[in-house]
Protein backbone atom coordinates (compact mmCIF):
# COMPACT_ATOMS: atom_id res chain seq x y z
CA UNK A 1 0.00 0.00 0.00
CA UNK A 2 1.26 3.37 -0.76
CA UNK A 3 0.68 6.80 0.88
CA UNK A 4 -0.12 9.57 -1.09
CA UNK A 5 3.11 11.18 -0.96
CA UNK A 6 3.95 8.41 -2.99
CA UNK A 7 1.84 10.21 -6.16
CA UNK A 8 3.13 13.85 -6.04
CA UNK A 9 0.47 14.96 -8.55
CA UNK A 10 -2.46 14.06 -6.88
CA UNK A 11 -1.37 15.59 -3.66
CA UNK A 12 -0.78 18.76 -5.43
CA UNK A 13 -4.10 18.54 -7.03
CA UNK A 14 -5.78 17.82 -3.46
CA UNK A 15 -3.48 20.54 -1.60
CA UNK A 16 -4.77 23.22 -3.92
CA UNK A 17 -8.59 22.15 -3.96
CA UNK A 18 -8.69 22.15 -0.14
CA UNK A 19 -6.35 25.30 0.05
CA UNK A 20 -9.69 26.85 -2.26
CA UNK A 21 -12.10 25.40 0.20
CA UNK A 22 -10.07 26.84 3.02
CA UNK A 23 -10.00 30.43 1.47
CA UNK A 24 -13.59 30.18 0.53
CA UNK A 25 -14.20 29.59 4.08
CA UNK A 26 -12.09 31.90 5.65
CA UNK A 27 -13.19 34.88 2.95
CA UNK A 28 -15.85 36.52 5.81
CA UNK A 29 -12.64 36.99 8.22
CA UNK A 30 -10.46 38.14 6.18
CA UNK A 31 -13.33 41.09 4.47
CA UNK A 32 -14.12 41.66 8.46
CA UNK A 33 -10.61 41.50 9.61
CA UNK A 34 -8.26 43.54 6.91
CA UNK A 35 -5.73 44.20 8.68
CA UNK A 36 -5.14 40.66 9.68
CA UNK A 37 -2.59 38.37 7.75
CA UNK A 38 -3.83 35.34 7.08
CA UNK A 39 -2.25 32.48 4.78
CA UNK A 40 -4.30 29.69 3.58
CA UNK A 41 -2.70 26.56 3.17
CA UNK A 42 -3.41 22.76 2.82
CA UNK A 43 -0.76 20.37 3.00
CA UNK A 44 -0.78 16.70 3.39
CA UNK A 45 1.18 15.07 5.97
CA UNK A 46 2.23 15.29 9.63
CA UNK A 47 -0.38 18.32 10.92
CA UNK A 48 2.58 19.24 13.78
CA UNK A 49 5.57 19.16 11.38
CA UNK A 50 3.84 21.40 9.04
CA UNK A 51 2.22 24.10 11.90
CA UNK A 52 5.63 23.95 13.38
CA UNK A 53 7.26 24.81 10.09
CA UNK A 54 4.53 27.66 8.98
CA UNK A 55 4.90 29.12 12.61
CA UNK A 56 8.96 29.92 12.46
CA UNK A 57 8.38 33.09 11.61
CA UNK A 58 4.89 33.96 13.35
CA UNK A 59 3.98 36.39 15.86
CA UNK A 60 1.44 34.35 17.12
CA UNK A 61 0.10 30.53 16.47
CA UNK A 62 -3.96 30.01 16.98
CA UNK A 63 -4.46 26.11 17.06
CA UNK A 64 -8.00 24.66 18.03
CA UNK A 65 -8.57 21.57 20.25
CA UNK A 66 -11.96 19.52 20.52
CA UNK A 67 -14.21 20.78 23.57
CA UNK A 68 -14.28 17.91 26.11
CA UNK A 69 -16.97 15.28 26.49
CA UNK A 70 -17.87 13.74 29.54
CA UNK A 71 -15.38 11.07 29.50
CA UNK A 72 -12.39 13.40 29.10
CA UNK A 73 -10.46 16.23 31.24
CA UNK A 74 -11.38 19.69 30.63
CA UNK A 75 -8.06 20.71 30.29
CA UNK A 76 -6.74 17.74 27.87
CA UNK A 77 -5.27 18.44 24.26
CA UNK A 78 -4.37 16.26 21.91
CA UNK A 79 -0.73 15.08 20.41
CA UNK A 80 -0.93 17.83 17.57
CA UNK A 81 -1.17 20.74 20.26
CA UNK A 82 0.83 19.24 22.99
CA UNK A 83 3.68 19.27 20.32
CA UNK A 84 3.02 22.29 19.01
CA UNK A 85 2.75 24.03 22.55
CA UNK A 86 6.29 22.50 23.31
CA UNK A 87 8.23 23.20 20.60
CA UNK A 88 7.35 26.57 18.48
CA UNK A 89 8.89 29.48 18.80
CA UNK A 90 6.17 31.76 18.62
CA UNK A 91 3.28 32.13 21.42
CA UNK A 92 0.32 29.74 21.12
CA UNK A 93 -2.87 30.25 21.68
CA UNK A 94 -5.31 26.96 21.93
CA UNK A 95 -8.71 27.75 21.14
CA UNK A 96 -11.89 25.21 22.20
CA UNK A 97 -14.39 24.51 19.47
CA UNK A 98 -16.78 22.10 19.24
């Protein structure tokens, strides 16, 4: 079994279509919020790696986590935001959504 990496072309082709989605998305923000930078981006692989590498040269990182059910802590995140929390050099900010 491959992994997509293994076919360059189609992750290209699916990076771009969900980097549209994302912009479609985020198009309300960024008409309400101007003056805020914003960069969308899709990329297939490890989701830490790749916040860790977009966030060398941020002022500020804004990750979500899940909002807790009854089973778990209030206070747990998961692996992508504990790693991210530990090692980028920027501050983080880890917002609950549901």
């Amino acid at each position: 079994m491959h992994s997509i990496s293994a076919y360059p072309s189609w992750a290209a082709d699916i990076e771009a279509e969900q980097t549209e989605t994302l912009r479609k998305l985020l198009r309300p923000w960024r008409e309400r919020y101007p003056a805020v930078e914003v960069v969308e981006q899709a990329a297939i692989g490890q989701p830490a790696h790749h916040l860790l590498e977009a966030a060398a040269d941020a002022d500020l990182v804004v990750i979500g986590r899940r909002t807790p059910s009854l089973k778990a802590s209030p206070f747990r995140i998961g692996h992508i935001a504990h790693a991210v929390l530990h090692h980028c050099p920027a501050p983080v900010a880890v917002v609950p959504h549901d």
